[in-house]
N, C-alpha and C. Protein backbone atom coordinates (compact mmCIF):
# COMPACT_ATOMS: atom_id res chain seq x y z
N UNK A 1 191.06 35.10 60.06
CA UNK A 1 192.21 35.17 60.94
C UNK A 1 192.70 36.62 60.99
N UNK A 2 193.13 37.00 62.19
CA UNK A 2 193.93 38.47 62.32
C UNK A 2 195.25 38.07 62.15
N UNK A 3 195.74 39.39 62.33
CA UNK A 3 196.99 39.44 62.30
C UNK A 3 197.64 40.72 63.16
N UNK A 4 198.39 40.61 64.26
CA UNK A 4 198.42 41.54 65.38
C UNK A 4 199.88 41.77 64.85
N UNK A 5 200.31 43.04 64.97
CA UNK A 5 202.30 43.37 64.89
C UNK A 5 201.91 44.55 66.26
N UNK A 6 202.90 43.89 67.26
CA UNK A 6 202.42 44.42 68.54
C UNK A 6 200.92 44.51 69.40
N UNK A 7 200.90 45.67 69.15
CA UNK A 7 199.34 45.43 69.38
C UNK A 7 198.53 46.37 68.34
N UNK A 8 199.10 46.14 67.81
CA UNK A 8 198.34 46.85 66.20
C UNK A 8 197.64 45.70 65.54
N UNK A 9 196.68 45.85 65.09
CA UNK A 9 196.15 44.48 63.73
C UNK A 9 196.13 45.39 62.66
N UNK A 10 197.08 44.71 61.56
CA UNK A 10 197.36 44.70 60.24
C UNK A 10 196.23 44.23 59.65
N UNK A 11 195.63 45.28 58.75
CA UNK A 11 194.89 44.30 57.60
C UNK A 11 195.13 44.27 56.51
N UNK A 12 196.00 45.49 56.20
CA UNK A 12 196.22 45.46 54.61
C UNK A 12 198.16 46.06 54.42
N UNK A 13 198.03 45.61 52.83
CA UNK A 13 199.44 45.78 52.85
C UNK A 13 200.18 46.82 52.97
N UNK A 14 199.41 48.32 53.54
CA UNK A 14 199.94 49.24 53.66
C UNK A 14 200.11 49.05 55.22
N UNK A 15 198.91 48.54 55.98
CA UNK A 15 199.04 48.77 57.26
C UNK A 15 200.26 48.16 57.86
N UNK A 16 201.28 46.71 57.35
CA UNK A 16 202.43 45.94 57.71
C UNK A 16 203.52 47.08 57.07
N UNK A 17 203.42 47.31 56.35
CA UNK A 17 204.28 48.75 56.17
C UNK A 17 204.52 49.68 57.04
N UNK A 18 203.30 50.17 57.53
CA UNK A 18 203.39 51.35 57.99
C UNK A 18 203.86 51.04 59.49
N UNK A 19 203.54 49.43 59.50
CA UNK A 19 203.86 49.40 60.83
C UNK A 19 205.75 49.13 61.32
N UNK A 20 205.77 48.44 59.83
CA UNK A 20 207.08 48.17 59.81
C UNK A 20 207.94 49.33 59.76
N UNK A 21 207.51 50.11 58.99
CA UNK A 21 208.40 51.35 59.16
C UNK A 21 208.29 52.47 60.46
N UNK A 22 207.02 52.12 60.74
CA UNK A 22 207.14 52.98 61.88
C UNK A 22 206.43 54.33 61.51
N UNK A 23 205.99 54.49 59.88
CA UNK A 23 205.93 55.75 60.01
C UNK A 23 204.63 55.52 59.17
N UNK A 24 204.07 56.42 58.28
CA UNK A 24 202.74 56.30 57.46
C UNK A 24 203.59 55.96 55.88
N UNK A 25 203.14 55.20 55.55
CA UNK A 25 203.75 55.04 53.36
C UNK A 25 203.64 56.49 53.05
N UNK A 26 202.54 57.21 53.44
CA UNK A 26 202.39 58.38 52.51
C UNK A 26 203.24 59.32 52.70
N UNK A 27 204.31 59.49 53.90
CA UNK A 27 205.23 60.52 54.65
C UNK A 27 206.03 60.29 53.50
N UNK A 28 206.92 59.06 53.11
CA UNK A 28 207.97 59.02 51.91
C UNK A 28 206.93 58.88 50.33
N UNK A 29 206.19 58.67 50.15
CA UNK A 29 206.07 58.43 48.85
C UNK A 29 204.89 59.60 48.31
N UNK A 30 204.37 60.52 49.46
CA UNK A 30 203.23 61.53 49.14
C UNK A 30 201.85 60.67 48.98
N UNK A 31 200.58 61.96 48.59
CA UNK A 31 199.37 61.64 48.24
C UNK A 31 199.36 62.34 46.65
N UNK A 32 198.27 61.70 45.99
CA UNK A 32 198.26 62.64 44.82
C UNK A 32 197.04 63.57 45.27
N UNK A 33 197.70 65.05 44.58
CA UNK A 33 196.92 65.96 44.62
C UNK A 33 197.31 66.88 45.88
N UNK A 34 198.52 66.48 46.68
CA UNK A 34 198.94 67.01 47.82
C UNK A 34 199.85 68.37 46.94
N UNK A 35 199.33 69.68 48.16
CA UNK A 35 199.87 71.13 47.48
C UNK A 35 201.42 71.10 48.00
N UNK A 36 201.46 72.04 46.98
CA UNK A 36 203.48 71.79 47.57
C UNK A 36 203.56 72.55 49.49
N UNK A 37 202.65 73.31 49.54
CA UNK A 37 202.73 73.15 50.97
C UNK A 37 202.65 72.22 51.82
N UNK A 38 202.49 71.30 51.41
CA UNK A 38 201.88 69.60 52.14
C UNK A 38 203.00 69.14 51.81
N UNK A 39 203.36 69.43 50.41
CA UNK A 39 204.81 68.66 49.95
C UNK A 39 205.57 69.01 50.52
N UNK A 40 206.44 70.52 51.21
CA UNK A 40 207.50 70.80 52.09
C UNK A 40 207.07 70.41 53.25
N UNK A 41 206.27 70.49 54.10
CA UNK A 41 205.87 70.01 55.16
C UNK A 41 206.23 68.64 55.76
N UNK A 42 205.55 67.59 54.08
CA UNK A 42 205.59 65.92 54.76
C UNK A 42 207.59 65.77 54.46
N UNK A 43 208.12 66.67 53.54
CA UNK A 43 209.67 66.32 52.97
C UNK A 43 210.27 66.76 54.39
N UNK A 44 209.94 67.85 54.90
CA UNK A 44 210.11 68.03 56.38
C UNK A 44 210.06 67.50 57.50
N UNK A 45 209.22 66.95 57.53
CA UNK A 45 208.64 65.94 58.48
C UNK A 45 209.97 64.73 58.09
N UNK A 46 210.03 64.22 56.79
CA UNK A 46 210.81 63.32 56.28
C UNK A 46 212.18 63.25 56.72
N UNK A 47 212.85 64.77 56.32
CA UNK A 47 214.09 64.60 56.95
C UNK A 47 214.88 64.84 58.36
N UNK A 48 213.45 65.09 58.73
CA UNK A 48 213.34 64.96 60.78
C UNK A 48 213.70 63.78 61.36
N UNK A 49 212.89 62.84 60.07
CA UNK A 49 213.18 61.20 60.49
C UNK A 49 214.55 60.78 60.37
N UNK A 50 215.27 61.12 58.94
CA UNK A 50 215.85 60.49 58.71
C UNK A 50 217.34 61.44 59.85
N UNK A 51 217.19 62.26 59.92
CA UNK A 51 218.24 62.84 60.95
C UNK A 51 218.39 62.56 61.77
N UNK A 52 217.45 61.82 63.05
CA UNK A 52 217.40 61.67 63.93
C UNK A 52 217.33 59.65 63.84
N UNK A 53 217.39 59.22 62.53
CA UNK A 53 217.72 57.95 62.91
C UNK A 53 218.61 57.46 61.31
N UNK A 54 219.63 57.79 61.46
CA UNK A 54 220.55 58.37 60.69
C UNK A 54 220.43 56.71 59.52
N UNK A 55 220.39 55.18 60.27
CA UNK A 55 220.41 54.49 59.43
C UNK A 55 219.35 53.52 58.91
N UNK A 56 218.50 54.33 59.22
CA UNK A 56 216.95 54.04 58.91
C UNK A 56 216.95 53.41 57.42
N UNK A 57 217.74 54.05 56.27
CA UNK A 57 217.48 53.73 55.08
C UNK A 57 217.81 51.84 54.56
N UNK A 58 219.34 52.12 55.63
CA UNK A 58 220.04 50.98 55.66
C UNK A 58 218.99 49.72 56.34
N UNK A 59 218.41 49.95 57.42
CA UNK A 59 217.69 49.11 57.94
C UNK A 59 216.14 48.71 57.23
N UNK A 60 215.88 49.52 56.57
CA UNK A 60 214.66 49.18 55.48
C UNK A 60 215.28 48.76 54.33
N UNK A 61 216.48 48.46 53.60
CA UNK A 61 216.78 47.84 52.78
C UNK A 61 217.37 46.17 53.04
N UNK A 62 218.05 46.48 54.48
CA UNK A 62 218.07 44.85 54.82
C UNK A 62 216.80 44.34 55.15
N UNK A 63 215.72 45.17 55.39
CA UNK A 63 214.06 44.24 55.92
C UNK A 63 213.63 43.83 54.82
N UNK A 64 213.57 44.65 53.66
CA UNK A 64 213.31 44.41 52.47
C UNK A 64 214.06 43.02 52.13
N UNK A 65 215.26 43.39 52.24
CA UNK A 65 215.87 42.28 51.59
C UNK A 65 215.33 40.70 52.39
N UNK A 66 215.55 41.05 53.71
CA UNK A 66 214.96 40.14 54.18
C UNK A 66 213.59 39.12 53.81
N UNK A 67 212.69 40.38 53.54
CA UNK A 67 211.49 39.97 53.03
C UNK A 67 211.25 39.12 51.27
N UNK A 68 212.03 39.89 50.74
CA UNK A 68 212.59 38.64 49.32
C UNK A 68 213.20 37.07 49.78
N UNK A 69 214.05 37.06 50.83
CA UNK A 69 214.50 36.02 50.73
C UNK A 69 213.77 34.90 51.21
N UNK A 70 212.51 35.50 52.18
CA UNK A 70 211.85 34.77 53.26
C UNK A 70 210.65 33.98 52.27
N UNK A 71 210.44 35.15 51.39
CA UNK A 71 209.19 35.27 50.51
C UNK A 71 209.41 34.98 49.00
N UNK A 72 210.53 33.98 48.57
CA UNK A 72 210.34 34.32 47.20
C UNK A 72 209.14 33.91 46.26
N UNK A 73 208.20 33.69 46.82
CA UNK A 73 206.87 33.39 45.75
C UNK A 73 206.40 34.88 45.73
N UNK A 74 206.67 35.60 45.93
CA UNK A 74 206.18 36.87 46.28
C UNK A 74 206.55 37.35 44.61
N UNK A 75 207.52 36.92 44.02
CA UNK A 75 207.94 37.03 42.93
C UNK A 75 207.38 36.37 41.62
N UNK A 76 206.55 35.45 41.98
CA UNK A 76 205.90 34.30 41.02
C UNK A 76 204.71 35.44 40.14
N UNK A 77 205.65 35.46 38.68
CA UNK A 77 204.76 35.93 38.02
C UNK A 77 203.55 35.56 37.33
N UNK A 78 202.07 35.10 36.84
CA UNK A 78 201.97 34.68 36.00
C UNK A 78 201.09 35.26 35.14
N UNK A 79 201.82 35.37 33.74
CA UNK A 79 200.43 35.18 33.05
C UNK A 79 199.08 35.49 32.99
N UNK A 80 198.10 36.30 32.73
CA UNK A 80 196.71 36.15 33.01
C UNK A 80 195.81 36.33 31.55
N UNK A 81 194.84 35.30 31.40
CA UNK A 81 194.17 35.64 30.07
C UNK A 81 192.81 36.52 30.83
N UNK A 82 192.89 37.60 29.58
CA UNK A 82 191.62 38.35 29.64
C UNK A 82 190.44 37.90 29.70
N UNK A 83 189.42 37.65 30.09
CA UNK A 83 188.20 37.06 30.16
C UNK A 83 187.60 38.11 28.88
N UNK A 84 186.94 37.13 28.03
CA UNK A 84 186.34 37.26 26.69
C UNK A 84 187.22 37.26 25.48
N UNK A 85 188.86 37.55 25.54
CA UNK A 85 189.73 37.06 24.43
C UNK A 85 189.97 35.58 24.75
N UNK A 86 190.16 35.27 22.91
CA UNK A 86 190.94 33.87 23.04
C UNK A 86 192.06 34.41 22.66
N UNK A 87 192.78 33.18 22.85
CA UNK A 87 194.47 33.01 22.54
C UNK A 87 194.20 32.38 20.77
N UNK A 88 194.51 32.86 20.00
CA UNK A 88 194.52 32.36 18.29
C UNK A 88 195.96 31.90 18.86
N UNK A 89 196.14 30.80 17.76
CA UNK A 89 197.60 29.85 17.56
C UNK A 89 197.73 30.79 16.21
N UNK A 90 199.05 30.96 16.10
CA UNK A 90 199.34 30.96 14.92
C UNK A 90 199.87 30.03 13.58
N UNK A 91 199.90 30.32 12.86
CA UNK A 91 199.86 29.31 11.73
C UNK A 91 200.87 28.72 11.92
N UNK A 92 200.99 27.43 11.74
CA UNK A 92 201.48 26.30 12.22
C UNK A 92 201.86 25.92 13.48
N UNK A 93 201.41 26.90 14.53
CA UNK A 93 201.67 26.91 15.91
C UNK A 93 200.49 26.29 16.57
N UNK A 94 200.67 24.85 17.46
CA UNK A 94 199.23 24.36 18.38
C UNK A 94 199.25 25.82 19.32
N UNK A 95 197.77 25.69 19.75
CA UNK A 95 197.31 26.64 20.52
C UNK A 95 197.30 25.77 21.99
């Protein structure tokens, strides 16, 4: 199955990001290994955005929020055993 946001197809969880925000993940959060010339540049680029859409921050924290409330399995932690450890019980504890 696809998944179209406009006429974009999303495939991965950066691409619903990027689409959601409008912008690339890597503009706010960097690349590793990016030179600080890349670094003033994309922080530049950054606060171009945020100047010119002054409540951008506000509106990605209600989407967010949105997205917790819509999604709370998104939160379901569990557990995972390592493949090749066992779990030992401890003494007097069933396993």
């Amino acid at each position: 199955m696809r998944t179209y946001i406009g006429r974009q197809q999303a495939i991965s969880a950066e691409d619903f990001a990027e689409l959601a925000l409008g912008t690339p993940v890597e503009l706010w959060l960097g690349v590793e290994g990016e030179s600080e010339e890349e670094r003033a540049a994309r922080e530049d680029a950054a606060r171009d955005i945020l100047a010119d859409n002054p409540n951008f921050p506000d509106d990605l924290v209600r989407m967010a929020a949105q997205v917790i409330e819509d999604n709370p399995d998104l939160f379901d932690v569990v557990a995972l055993v390592r493949p090749g450890r066992r779990r030992t019980a401890r003494k007097g504890v069933a396993a």
